[in-house]
Protein backbone atom coordinates (compact mmCIF):
# COMPACT_ATOMS: atom_id res chain seq x y z
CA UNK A 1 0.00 0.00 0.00
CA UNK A 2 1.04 3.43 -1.19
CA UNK A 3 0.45 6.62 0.35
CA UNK A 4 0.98 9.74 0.35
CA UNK A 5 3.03 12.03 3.28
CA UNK A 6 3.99 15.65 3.58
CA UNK A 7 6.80 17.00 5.78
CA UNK A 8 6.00 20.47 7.21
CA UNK A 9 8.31 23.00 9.43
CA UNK A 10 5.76 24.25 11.90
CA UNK A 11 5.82 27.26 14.79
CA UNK A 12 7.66 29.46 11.63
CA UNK A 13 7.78 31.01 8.60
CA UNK A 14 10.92 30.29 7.16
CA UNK A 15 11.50 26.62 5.87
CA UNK A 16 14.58 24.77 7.48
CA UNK A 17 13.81 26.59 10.65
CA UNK A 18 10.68 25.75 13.63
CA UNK A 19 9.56 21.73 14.24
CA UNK A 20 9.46 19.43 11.43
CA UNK A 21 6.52 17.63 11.15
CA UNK A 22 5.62 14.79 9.07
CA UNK A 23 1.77 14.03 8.08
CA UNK A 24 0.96 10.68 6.40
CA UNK A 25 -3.19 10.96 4.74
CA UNK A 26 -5.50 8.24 3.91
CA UNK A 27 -3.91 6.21 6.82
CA UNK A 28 -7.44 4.48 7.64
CA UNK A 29 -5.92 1.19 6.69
CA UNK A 30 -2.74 1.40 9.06
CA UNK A 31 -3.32 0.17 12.76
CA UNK A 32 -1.60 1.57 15.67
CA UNK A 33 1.87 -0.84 15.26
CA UNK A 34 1.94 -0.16 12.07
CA UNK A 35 1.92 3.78 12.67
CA UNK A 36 4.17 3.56 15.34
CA UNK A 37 6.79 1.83 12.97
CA UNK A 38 6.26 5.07 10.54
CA UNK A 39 6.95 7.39 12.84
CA UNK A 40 10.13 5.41 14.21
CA UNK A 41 11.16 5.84 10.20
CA UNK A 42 10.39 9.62 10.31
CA UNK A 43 12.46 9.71 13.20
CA UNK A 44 10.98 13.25 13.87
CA UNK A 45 9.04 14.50 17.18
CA UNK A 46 5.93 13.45 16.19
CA UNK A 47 4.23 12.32 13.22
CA UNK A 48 0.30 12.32 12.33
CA UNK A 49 -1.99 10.24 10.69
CA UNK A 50 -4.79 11.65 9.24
CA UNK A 51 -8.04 9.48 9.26
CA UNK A 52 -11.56 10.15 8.23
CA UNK A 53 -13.54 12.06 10.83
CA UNK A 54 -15.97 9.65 13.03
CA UNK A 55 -18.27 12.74 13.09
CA UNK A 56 -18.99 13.74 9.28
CA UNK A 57 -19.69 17.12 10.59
CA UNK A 58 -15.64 17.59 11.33
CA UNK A 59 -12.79 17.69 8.73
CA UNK A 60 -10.33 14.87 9.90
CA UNK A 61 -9.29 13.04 12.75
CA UNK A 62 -5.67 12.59 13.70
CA UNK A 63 -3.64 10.28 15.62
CA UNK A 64 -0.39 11.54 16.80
CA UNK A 65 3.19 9.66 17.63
CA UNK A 66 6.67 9.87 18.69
CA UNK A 67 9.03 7.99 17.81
CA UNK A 68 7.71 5.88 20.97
CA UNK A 69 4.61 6.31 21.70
CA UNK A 70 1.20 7.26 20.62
CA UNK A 71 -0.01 10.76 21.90
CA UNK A 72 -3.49 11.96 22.81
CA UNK A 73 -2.83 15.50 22.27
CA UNK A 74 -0.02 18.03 20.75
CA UNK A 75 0.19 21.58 19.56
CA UNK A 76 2.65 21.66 16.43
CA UNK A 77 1.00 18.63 14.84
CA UNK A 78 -2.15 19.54 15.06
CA UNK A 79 -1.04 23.52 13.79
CA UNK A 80 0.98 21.47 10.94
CA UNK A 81 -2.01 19.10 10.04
CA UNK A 82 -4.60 22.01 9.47
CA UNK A 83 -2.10 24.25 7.37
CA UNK A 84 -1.42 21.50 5.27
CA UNK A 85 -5.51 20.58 5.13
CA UNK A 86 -6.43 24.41 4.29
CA UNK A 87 -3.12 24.09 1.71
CA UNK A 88 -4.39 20.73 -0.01
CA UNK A 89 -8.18 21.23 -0.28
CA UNK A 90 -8.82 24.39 0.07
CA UNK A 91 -6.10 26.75 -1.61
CA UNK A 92 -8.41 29.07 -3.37
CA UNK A 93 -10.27 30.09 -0.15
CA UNK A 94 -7.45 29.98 1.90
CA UNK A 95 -5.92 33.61 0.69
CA UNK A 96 -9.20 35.28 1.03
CA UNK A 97 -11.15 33.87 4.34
CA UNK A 98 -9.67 32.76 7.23
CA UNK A 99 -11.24 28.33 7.03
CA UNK A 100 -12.75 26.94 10.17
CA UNK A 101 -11.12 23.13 10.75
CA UNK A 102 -11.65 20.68 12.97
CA UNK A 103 -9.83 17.87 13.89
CA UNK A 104 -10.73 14.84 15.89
CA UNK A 105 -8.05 14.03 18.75
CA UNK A 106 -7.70 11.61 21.20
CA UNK A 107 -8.86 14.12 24.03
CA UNK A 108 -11.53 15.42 21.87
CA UNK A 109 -12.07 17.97 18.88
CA UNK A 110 -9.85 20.42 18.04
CA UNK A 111 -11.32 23.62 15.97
CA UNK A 112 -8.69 25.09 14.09
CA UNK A 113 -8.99 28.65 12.38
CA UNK A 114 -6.42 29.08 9.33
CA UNK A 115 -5.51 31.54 7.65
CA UNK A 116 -2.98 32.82 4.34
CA UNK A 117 -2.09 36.71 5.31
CA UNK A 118 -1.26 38.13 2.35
CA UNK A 119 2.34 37.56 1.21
CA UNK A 120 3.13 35.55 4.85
CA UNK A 121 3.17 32.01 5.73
CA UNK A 122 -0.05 30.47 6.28
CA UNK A 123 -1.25 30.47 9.71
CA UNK A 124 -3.03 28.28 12.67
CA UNK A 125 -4.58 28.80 15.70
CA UNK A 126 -6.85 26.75 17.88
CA UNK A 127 -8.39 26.54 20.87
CA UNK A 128 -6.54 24.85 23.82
CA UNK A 129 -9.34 21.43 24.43
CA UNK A 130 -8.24 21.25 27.82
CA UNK A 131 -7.38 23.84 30.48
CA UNK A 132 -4.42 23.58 32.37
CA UNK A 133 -4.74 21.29 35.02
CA UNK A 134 -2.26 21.12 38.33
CA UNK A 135 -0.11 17.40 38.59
CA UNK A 136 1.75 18.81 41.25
CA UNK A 137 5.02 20.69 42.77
CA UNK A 138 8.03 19.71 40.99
CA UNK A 139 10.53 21.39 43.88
CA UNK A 140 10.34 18.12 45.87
CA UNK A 141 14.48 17.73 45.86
CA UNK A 142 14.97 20.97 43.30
CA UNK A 143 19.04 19.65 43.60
CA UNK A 144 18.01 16.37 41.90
CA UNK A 145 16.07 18.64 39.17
CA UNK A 146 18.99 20.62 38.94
CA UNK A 147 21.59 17.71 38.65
CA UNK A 148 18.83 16.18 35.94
CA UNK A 149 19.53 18.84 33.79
CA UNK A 150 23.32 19.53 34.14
CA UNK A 151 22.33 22.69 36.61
CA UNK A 152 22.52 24.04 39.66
CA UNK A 153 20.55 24.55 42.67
CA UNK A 154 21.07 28.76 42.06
CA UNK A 155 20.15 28.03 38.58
CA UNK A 156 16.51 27.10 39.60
CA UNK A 157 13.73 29.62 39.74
CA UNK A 158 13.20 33.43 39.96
CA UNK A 159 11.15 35.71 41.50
CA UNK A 160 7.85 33.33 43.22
CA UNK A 161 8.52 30.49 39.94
CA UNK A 162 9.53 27.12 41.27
CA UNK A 163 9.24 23.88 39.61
CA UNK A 164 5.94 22.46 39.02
CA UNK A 165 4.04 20.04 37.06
CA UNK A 166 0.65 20.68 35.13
CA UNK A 167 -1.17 19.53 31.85
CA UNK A 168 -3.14 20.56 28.94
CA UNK A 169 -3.59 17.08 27.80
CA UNK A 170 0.01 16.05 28.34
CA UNK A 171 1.88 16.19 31.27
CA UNK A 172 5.32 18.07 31.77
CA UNK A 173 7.52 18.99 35.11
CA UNK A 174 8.04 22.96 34.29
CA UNK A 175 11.40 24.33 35.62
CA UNK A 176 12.16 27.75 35.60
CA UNK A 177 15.76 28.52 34.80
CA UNK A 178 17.22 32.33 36.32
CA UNK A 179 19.55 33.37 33.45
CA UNK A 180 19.54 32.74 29.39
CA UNK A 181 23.33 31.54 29.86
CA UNK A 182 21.85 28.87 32.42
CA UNK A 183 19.28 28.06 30.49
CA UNK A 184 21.62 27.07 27.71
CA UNK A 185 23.66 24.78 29.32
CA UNK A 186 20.89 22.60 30.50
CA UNK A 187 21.51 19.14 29.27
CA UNK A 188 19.13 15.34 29.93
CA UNK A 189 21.27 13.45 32.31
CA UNK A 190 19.24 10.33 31.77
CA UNK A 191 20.98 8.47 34.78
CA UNK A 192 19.01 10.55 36.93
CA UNK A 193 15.86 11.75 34.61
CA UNK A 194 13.07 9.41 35.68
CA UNK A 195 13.49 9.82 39.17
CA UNK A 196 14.05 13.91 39.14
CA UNK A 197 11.74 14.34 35.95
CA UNK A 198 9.36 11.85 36.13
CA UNK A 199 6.96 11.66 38.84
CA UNK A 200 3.67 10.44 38.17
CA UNK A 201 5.04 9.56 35.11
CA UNK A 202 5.11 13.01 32.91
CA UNK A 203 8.73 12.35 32.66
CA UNK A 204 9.14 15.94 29.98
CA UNK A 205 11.06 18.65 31.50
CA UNK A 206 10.03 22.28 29.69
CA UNK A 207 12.45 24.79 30.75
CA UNK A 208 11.95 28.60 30.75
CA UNK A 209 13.29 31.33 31.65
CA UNK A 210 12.18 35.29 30.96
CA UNK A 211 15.10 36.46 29.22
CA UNK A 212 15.29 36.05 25.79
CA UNK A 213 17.06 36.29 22.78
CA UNK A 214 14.27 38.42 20.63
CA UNK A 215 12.91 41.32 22.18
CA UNK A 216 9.60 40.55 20.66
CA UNK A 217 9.14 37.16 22.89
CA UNK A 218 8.02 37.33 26.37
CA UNK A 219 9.53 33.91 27.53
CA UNK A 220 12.64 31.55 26.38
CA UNK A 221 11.72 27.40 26.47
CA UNK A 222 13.45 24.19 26.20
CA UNK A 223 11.65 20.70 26.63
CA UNK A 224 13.29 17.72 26.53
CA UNK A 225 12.02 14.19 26.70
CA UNK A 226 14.08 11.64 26.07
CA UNK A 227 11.60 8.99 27.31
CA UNK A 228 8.81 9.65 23.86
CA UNK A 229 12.07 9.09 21.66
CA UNK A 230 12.32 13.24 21.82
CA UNK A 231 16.03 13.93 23.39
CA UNK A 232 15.34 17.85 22.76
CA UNK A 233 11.82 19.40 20.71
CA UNK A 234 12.36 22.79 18.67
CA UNK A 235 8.94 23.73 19.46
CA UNK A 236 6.18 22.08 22.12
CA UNK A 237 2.56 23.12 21.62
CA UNK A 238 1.32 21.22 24.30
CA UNK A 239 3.55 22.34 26.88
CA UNK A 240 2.92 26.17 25.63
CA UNK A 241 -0.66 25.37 26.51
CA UNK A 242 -0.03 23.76 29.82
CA UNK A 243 2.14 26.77 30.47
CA UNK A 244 -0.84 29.15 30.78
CA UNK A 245 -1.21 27.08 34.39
CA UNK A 246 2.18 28.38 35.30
CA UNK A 247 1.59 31.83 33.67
CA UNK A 248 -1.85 31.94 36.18
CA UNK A 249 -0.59 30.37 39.87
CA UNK A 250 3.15 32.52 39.42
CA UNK A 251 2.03 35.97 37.57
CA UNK A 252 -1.62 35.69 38.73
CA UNK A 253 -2.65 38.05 35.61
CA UNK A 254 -5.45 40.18 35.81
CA UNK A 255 -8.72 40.06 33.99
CA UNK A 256 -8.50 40.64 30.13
CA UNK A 257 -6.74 38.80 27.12
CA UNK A 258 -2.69 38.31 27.50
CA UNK A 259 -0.82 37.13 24.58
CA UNK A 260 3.17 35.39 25.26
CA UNK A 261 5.41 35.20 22.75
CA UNK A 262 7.32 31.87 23.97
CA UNK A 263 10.88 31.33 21.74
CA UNK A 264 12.02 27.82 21.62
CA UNK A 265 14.65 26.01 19.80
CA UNK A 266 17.14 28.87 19.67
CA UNK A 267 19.93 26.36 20.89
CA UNK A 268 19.30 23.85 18.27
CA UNK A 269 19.66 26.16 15.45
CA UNK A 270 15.54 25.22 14.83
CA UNK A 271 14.20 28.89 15.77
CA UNK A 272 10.56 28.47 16.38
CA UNK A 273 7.75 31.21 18.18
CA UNK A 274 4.44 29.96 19.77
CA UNK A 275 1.93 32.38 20.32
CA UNK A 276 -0.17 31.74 23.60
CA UNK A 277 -3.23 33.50 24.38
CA UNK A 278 -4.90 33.18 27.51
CA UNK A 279 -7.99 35.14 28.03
CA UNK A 280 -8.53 35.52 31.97
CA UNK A 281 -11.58 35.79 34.03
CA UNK A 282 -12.52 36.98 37.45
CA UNK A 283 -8.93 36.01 38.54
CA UNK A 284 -9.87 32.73 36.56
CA UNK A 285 -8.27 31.23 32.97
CA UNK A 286 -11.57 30.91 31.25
CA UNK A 287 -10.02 30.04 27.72
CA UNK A 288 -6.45 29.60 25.79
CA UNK A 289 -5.06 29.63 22.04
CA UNK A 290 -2.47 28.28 20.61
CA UNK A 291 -1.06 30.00 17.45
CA UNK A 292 0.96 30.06 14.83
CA UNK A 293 2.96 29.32 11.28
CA UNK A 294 3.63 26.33 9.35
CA UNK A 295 4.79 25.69 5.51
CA UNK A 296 4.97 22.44 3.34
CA UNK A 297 8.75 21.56 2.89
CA UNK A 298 8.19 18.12 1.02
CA UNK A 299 5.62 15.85 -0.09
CA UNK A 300 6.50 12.13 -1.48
CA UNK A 301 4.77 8.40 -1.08
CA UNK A 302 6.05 5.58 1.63
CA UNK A 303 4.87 1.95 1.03
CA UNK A 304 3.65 0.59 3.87
């Protein structure tokens, strides 16, 4: 069986640059071995599978891997997989209208807005289908976190940030990192990852710090996880929309709509931006986005 697969760079708008995606269609005849053995060939942070929707009312529905394991949720695949759905079957409207999409996840649909401005990258945004919810505090033995990552205790947290673990559909252990120089030295020790990382099993470490290397971002991320097959990720929607948990128990926003500019893959010479909105309620996050650009780098057949 032939079919056919596009490779995308996603969270930019320069190709060669942001997280490369790779999108296999038609895939209603694969099961879920058979995609996991594609994406181990990929080799890339995650690959998708687009299906038929269950719901005729929706556009597609996805399933998502890493070279590991199967995932029920992610940001840059599902930004990649509506760019390149508004790209393929809708071209002619895409320029003029901004398309409604909406793709069938694991944790549930996913409405996607997309959009070509004119003489830019086309563009996705959608919103977050689950609100940040609290795992727990991360800063259990913050010198094993440190050692974990190749830091130090004084490297660990500013200002009322400490380490803590929350999820949008995806768990990650969030460590904030004082300096940009710090933040760049941070390497997996995976000797000690599962047991510093990994409680309760979200064994992904997204690193941040507020300095950062454009002045037009607001916060500077890492995220490794070398337990999904994904030793370092250029860009990580999911953990951008866990993040707006950190963003509400550690800045404690007021009411109105915030937008962060969060930089990622700066050290791996993969320069990506995710734009996360968080619109904020009575002291309460009542909604988040996730935004931002992806282009078609290469399109081919795999037998399977």
């Amino acid at each position: 069986m032939r079919l056919k697969f596009y490779t995308l760079d996603v969270f930019t708008d320069k190709r060669l640059a942001g997280n490369p995606l790779a999108v296999v269609r038609g895939a209603d005849g694969l099961d879920a071995s058979r995609m996991q053995a594609i994406a181990r060939e990929f080799n890339l942070s995650e690959t998708v599978f687009l299906l038929n929707p269950r719901d005729p009312v929706n556009t597609a529905r996805a399933r998502i891997f890493t070279p590991s394991a199967e995932l029920p949720f992610a940001g840059h695949p599902t930004i990649g997989a509506a760019v390149l759905i508004a790209e393929l079957d809708a071209p002619e409207l895409l320029g003029g209208q901004e398309l409604q999409i909406v793709i069938e996840e694991q944790i549930g649909p996913v409405t996607c807005s997309v959009r070509r401005p004119k003489g830019k990258a086309p563009r996705a945004q959608f919103a977050v289908p689950q609100l940040p919810e609290w795992l727990g505090d991360g800063d259990g033995d913050v010198t094993a976190v440190a050692e974990a990552l190749g830091l130090s205790d004084e490297d660990i947290g500013f200002d009322a940030h400490r380490p803590v673990m929350y999820s949008a559909g995806v768990g990650f252990t969030f460590v904030p990192v004082r300096t940009l120089e710090a933040i760049g030295r941070a390497r997996a020790n995976l000797s000690l990852w599962d047991r510093a990382i990994g409680p309760q099993g979200h064994a992904a470490a997204y690193l941040y710090t507020r300095e950062v290397t454009d002045e037009k971002s607001h916060v500077h991320a890492r995220m490794f996880s070398p337990g999904l097959g994904i030793a370092e990720d250029p860009a990580t929607g999911s953990a951008a929309a866990a993040f707006a948990g950190v963003a509400m128990e550690f800045e404690q926003p007021e009411d109105g709509e915030h937008v962060l500019v969060i930089e990622q893959g700066i050290e791996m010479g993969r320069p990506s931006q995710i734009v996360l909105t968080m619109d904020v309620q009575n002291g309460v996050l009542a909604g988040a986005s996730i935004g931002g650009s992806a282009l078609i780098v290469s399109r081919g057949e795999i037998e399977v």
